[in-house]
Protein backbone atom coordinates (compact mmCIF):
# COMPACT_ATOMS: atom_id res chain seq x y z
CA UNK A 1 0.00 0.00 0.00
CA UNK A 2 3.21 2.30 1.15
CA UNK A 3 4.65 1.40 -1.91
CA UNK A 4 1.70 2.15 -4.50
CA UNK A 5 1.56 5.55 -3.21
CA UNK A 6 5.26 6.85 -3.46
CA UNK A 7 5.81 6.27 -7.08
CA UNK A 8 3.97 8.56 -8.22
CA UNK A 9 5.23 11.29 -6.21
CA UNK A 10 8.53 10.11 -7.46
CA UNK A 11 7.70 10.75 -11.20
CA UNK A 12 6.31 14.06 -10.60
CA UNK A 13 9.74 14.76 -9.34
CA UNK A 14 11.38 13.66 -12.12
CA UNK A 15 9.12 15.72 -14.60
CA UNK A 16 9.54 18.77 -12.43
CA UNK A 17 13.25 18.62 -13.01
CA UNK A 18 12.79 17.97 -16.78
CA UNK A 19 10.58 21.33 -17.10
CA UNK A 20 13.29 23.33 -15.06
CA UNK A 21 15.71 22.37 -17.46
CA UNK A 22 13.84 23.52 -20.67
CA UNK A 23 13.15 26.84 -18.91
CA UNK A 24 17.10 27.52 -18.32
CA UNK A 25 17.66 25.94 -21.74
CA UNK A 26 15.68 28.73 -23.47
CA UNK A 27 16.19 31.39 -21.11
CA UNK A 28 20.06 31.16 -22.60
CA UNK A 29 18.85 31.39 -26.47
CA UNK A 30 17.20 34.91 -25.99
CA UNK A 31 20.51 36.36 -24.25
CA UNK A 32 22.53 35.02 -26.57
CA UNK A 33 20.10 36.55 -29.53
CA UNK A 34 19.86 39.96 -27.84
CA UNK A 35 23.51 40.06 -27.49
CA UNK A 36 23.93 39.62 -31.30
CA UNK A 37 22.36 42.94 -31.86
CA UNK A 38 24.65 45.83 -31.88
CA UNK A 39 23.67 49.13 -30.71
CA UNK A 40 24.35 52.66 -31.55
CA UNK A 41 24.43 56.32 -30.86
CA UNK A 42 21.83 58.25 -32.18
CA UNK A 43 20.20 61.25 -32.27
CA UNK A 44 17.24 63.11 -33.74
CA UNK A 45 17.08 65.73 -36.57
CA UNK A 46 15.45 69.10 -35.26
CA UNK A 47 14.96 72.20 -36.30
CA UNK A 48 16.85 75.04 -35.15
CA UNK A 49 19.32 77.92 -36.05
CA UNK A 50 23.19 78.08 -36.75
CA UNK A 51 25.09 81.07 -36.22
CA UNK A 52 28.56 82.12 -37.39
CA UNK A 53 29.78 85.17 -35.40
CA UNK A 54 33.38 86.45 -35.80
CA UNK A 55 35.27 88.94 -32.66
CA UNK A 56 37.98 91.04 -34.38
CA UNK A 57 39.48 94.16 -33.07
CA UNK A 58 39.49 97.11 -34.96
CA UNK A 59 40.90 100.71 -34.90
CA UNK A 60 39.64 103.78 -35.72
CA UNK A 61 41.07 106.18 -38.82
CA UNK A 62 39.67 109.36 -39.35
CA UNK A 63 37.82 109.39 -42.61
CA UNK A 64 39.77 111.72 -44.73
CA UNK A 65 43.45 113.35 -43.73
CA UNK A 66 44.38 116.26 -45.44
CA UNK A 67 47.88 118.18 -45.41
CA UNK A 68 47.00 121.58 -45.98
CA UNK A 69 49.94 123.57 -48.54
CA UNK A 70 48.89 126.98 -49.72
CA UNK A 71 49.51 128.02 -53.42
CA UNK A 72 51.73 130.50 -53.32
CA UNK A 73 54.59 131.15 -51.74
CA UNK A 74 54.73 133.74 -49.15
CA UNK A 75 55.77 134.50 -45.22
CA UNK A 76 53.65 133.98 -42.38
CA UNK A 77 51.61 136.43 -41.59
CA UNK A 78 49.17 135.10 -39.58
CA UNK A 79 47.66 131.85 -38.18
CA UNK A 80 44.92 131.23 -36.37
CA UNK A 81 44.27 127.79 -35.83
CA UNK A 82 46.41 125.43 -33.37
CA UNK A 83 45.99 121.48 -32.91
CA UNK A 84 42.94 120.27 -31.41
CA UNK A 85 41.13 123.22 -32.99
CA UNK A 86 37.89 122.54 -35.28
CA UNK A 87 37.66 124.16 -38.36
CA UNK A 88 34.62 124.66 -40.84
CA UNK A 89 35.01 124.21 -44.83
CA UNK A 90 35.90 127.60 -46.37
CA UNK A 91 37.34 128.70 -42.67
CA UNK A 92 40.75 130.93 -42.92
CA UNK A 93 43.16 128.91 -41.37
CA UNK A 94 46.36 131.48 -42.29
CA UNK A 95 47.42 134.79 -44.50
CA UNK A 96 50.56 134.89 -46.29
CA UNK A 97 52.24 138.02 -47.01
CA UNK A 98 53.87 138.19 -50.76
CA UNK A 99 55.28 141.41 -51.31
CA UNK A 100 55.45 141.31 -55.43
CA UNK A 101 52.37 139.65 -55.48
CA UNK A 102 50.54 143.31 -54.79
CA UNK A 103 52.29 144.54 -57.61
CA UNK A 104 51.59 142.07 -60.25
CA UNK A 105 47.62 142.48 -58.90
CA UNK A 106 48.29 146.28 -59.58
CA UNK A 107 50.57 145.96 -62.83
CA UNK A 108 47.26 143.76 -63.94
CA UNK A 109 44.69 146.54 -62.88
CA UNK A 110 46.52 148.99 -64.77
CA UNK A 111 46.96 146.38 -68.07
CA UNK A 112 43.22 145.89 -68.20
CA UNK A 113 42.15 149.42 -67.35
CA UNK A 114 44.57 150.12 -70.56
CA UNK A 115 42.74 147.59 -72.38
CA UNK A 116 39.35 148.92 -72.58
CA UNK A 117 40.47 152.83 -73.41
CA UNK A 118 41.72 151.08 -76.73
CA UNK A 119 38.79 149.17 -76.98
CA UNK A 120 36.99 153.43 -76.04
CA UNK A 121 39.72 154.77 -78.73
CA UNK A 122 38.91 152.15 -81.66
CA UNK A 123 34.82 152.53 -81.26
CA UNK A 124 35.58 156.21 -81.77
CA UNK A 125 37.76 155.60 -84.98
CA UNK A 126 34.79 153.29 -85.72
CA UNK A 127 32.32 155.85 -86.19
CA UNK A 128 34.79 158.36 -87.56
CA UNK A 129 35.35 156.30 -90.28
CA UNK A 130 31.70 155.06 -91.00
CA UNK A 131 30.61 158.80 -90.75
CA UNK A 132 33.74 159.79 -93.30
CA UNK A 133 32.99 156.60 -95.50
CA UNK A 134 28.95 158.04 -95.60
CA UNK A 135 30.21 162.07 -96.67
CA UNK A 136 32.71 160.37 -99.28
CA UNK A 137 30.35 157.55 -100.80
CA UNK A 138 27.77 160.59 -101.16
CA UNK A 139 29.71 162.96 -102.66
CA UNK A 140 30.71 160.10 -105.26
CA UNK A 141 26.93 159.32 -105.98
CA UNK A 142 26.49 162.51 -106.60
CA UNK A 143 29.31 163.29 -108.98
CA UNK A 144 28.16 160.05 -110.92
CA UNK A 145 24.01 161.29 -111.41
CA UNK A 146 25.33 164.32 -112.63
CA UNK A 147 27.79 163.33 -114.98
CA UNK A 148 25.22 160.80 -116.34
CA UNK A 149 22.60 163.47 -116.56
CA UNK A 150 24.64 166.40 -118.32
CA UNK A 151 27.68 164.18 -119.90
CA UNK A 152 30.62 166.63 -120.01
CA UNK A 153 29.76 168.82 -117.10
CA UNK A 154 32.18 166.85 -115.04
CA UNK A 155 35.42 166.17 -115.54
CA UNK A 156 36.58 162.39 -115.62
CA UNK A 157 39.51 163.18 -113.12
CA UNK A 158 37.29 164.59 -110.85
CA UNK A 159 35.18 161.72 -111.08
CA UNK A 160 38.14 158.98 -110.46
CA UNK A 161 39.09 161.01 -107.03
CA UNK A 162 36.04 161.02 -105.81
CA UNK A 163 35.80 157.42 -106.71
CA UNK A 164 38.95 156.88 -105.28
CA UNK A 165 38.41 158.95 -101.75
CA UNK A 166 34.96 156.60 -101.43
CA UNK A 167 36.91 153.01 -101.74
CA UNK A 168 39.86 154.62 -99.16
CA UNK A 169 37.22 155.43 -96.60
CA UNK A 170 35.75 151.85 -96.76
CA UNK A 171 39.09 150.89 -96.07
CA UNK A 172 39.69 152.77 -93.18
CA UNK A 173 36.58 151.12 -91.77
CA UNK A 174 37.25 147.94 -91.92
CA UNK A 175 40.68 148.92 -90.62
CA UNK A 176 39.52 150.51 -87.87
CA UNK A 177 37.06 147.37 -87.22
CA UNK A 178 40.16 145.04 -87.08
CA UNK A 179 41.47 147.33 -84.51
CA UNK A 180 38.52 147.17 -82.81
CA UNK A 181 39.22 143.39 -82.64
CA UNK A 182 42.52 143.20 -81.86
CA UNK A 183 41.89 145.61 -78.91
CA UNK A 184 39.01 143.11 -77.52
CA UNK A 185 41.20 140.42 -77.96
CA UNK A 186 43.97 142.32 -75.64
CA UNK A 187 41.85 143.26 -73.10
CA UNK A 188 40.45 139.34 -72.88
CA UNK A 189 43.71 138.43 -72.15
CA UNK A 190 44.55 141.67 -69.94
CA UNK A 191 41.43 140.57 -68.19
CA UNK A 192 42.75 136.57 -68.15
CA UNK A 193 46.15 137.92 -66.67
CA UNK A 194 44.40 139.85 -64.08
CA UNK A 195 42.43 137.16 -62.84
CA UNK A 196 45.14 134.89 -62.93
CA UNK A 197 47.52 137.15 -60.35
CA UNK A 198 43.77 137.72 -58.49
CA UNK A 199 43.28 134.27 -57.71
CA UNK A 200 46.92 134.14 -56.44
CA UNK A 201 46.43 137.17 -54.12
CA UNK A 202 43.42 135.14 -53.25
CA UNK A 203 45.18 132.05 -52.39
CA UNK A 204 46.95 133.96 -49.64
CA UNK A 205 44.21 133.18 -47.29
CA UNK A 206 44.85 129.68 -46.75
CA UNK A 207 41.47 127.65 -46.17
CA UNK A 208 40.38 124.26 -44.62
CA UNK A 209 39.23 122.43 -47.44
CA UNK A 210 36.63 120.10 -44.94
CA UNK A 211 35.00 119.99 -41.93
CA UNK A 212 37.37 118.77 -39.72
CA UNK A 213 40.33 118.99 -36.62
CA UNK A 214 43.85 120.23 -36.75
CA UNK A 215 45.90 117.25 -35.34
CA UNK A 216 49.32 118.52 -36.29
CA UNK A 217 50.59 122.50 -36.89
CA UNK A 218 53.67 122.91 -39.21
CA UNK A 219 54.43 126.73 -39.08
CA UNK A 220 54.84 129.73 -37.19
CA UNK A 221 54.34 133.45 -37.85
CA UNK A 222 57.27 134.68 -39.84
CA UNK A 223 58.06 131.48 -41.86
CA UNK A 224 58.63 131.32 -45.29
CA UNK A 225 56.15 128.85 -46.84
CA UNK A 226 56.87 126.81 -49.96
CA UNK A 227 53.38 126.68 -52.25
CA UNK A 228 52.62 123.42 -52.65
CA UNK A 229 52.19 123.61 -56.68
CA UNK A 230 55.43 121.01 -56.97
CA UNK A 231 55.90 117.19 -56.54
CA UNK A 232 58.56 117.71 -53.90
CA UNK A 233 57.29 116.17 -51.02
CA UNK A 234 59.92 117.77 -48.60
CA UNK A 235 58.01 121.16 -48.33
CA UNK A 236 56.18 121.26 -45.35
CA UNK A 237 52.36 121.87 -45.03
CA UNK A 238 50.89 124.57 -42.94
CA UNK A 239 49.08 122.36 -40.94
CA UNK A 240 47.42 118.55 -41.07
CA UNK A 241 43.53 118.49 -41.25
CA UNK A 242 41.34 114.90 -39.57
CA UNK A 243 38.16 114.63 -40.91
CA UNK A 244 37.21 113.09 -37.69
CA UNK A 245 33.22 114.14 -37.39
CA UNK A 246 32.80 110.28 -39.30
CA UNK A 247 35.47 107.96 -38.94
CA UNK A 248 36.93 104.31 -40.36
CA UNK A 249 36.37 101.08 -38.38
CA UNK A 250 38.84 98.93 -39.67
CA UNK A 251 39.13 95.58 -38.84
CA UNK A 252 41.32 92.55 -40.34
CA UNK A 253 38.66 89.69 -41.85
CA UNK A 254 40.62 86.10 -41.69
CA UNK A 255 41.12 84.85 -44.95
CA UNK A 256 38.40 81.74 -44.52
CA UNK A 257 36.26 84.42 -43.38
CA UNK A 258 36.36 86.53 -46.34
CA UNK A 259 33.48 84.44 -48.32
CA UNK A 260 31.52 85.45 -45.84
CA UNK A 261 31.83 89.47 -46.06
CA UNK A 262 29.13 91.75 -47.79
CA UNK A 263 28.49 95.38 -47.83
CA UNK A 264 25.15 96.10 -45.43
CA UNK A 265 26.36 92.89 -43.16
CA UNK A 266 25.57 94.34 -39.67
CA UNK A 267 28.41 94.67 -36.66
CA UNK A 268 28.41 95.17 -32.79
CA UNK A 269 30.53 97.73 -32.00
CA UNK A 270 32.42 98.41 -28.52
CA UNK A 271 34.51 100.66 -27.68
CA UNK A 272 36.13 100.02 -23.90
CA UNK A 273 38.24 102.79 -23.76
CA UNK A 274 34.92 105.22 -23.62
CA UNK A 275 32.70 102.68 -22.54
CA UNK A 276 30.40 103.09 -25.49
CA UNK A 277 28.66 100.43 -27.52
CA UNK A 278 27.03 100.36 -31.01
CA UNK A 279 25.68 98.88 -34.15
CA UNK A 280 27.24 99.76 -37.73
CA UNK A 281 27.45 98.17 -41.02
CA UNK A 282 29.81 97.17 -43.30
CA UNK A 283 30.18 100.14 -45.82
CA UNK A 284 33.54 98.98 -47.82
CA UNK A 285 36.11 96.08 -48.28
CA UNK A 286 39.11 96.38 -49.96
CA UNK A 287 38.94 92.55 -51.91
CA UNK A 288 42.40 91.91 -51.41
CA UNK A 289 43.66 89.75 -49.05
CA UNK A 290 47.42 91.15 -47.32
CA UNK A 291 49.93 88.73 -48.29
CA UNK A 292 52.07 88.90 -44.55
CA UNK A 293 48.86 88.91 -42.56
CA UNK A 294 46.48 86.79 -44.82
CA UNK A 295 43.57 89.39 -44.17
CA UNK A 296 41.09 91.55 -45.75
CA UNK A 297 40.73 95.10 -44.34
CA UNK A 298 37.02 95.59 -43.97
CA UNK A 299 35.61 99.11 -42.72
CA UNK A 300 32.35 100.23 -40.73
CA UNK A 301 31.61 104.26 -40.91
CA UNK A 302 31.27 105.30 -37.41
CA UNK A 303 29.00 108.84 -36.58
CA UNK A 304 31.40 110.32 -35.03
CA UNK A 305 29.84 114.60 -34.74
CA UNK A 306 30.35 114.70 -30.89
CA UNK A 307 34.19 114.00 -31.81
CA UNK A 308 33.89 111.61 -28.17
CA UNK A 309 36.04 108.34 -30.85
CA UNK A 310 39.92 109.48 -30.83
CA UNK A 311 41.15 108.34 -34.00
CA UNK A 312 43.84 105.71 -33.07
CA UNK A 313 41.73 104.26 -30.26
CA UNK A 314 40.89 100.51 -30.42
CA UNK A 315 37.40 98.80 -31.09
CA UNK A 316 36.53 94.93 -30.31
CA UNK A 317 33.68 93.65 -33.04
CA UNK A 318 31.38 91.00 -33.58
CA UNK A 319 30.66 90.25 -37.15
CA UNK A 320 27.75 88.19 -37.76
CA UNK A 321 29.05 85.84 -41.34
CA UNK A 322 25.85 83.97 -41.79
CA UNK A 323 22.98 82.82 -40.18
CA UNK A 324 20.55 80.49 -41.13
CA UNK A 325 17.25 79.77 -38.85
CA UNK A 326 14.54 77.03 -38.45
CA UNK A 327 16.78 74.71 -40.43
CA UNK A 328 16.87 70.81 -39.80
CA UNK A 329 20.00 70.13 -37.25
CA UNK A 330 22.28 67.22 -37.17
CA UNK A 331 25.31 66.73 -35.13
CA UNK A 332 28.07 66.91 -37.50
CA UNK A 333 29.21 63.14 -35.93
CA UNK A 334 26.70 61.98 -38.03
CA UNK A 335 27.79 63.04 -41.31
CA UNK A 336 29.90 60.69 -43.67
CA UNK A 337 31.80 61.29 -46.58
CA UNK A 338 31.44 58.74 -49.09
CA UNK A 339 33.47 60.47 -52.16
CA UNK A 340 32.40 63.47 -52.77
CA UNK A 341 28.94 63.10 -51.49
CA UNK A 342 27.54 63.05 -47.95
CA UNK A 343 25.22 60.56 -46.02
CA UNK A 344 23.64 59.94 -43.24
CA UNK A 345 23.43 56.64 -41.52
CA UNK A 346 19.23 57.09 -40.82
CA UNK A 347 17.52 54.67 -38.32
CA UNK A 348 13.70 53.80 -39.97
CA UNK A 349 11.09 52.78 -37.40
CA UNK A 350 11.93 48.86 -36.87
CA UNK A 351 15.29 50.34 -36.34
CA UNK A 352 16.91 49.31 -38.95
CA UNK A 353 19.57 51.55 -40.89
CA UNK A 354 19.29 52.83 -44.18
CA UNK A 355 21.68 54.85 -45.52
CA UNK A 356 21.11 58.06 -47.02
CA UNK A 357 22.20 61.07 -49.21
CA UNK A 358 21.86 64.41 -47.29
CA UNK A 359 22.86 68.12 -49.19
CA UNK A 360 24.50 69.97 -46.24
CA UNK A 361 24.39 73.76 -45.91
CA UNK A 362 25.76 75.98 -42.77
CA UNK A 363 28.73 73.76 -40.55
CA UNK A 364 29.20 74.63 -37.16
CA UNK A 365 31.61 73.31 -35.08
CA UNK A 366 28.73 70.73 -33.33
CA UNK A 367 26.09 71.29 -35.61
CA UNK A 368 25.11 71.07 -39.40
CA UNK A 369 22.09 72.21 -41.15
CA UNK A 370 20.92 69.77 -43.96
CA UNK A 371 19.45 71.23 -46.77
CA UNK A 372 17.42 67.86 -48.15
CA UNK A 373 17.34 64.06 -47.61
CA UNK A 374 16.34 64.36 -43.87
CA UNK A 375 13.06 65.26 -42.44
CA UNK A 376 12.76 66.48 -38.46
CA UNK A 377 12.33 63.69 -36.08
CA UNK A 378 14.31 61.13 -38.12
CA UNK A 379 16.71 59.55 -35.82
CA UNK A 380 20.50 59.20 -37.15
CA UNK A 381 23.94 57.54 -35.62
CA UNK A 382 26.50 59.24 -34.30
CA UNK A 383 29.90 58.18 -35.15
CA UNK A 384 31.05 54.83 -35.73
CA UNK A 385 29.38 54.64 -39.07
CA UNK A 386 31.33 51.91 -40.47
CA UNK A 387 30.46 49.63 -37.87
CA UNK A 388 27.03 49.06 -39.24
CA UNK A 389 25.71 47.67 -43.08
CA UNK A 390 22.23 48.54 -45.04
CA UNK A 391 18.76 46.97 -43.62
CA UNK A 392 20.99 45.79 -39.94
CA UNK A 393 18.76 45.80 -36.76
CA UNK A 394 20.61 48.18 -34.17
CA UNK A 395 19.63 48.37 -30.69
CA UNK A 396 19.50 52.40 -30.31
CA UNK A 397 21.22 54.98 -27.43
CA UNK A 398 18.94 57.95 -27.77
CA UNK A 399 21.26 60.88 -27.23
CA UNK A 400 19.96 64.41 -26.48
CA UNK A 401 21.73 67.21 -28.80
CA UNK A 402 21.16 70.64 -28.86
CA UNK A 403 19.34 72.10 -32.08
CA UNK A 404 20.67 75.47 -32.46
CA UNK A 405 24.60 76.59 -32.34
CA UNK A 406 26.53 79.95 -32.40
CA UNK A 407 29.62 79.43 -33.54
CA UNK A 408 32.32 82.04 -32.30
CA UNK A 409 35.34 82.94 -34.26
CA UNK A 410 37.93 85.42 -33.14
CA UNK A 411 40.94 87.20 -34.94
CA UNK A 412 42.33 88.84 -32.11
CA UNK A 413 40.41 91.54 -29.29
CA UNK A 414 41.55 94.37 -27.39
CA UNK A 415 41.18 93.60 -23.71
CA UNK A 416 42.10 97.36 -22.11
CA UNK A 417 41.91 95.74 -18.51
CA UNK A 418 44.91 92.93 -19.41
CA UNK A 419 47.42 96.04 -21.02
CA UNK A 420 46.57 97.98 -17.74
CA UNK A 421 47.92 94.93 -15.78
CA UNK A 422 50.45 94.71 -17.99
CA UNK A 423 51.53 98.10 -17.86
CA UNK A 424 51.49 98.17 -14.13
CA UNK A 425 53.42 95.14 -13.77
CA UNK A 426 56.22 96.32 -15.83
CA UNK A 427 56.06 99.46 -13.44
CA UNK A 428 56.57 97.72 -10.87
């Protein structure tokens, strides 16, 4: 009876043990096909905006610089301007004294003056003529009717020097209307030669040419001054004119920056030695790129009517080079270069990779906006590329990327706080 009962409970043992050992048996299978599966980095394409800034620092020219020579040569008589002084266009900045100058102006007067009694004298011998050429033509007529009318009554002789007297006095008006020319034509140039020594009288009274400041003074009263009517460049100038009420940023573009630069491109402006800040525009580039520096001097016009910009003084700048916004976003890990073209190693929704032709646009340094071939949302790996084929199943790391970048880009600044230290170090 003992017996009969225990076998059973044996066997049920024994089939226990058999279904624990199919349960371990497949538990080992699925770990061993989940470990087959590789996995990967990814992340996914958003929307967002990439930024290319560049800091540069600039300095500040004034817009024109002018050495002022006067046109004659003379002695300092008198100046009245001194450095630092603003001037007006058309101001009198010094007079020259030029002694023979006042007597060609008067030996001129006197030539003209002469000029138009002749020009008087041969109007008079004009009409003298004319009215002599009238009384002598008449007097012919006459003589000729009669003659014809009563043939004999006049002798022939008389009739030839009448003839005769009427053909001189048509001469001596057209001789006296040639004089009449050439006198016109002397006082023209009497009148030329007096406004040529005029104008050089004139030019005694040295005047700014522009609105502007007197940053350097080259003579004193008494001086003899050169005129600056010559190419030698060793005559001094009277003084040195700044046209400093609008001045040149000018700032050194990189050479792999250049592509970037167009006129109207807007620029932060900051100027730490006034504690001023600003927004210009790029006005003028010179298209040449320096062959010792390897950069392209770009310029901003700065309003400058309060005169509180120094020319000279420094300027740190932020160039914006190109901006694009609401763009799809990669990570540029995830870009491959196959050639000349690039792809993108796209997971599809059963996470499977496909790989795919992308047009890129704007690089950043972390980001890269794709022009076509990827949609927002798609998921893509990051790095490693090679490591996976077409159509494999990847087991994916979801990484979170940022969508927008600014990229920053510097040529150099001007920190005024670090020469300070500088300076007072050395001192010390």
């Amino acid at each position: 009876m003992h017996k009969q009962v225990a076998l059973p409970a044996a066997l049920a043992a024994v089939l226990a043990a058999a279904w624990g050992l199919t349960g371990c048996h497949g538990s080992g299978n699925t770990t061993a096909i989940a470990a087959t599966v590789p996995t990967a980095r990814v992340a996914a394409a958003q929307r967002g905006d990439i930024t290319h800034v560049l800091t540069l620092a600039g300095q500040f020219q004034p817009y024109q610089v002018v050495d002022v020579h006067p046109k004659v040569s003379g002695y300092m008589k008198k100046i009245n301007v001194d450095i630092g002084d603003i001037v007006r266009q058309g101001q009198t900045l010094a007079i020259l004294e030029v002694p023979e100058l006042k007597a060609q102006v008067e030996q001129a007067q006197f030539e003209l003056k002469q000029s138009q009694e002749e020009i008087t004298r041969a109007q008079h011998e004009i009409k003298r003529t004319e009215a002599l050429n009238y009384a002598l033509h008449a007097e012919s007529e006459r003589l000729k009717q009669a003659a014809a009318t009563r043939p004999g009554l006049i002798a022939q002789q008389e009739l030839d020097n009448a003839q005769a007297k009427d053909l001189s006095s048509q001469a001596q008006v057209e001789a006296a209307k040639a004089a009449m020319a050439a006198a016109q034509q002397h006082a023209e140039a009497a009148r030329a030669d007096y406004e040529r020594v005029q104008a050089l009288e004139n030019y005694t009274n040295v005047v700014a040419p522009l609105d502007g400041v007197v940053i350097w003074r080259y003579a004193d009263t008494g001086a003899l001054i050169q005129g600056g009517t010559t190419s030698n460049t060793s005559d001094l100038p009277i003084v040195r004119l700044a046209q400093s009420q609008i001045l040149r940023l000018r700032v050194p573009v990189p050479e792999d920056d250049v592509k970037y630069i167009k006129e109207g491109d807007q620029v932060s402006v900051r100027v730490d030695a006034i504690g001023r800040s600003f927004n210009g525009k790029v006005v003028r580039f010179t298209r040449d790129v320096t062959y010792e520096t390897r950069t392209m001097e770009t310029e901003i016009d700065v309003d400058n009517k309060d005169l509180s910009i120094a020319p000279g003084m420094y300027a740190n700048t932020l160039l914006q080079l190109a901006e694009e916004k609401n763009v799809v976003t990669i990570p540029v890990d995830a870009l491959v270069l196959r050639g000349q073209q690039r792809v993108v190693y796209v997971l599809g929704p059963n996470n499977r990779v496909h790989i795919r032709n992308v047009q890129v646009g704007l690089q950043g340094q972390k980001l890269a906006e794709i022009v076509s071939g990827l949609n927002p949302g798609e998921r893509v790996i990051l790095g490693g590329q090679d490591n996976y084929q077409e159509n494999e199943a990847v087991t994916p790391l979801m990484t979170a990327e940022p969508a927008s970048e600014t990229v920053h880009e510097t040529g150099g600044t001007i920190d005024m706080k670090a020469e300070e230290n500088a300076e007072s170090d050395h001192s010390d």
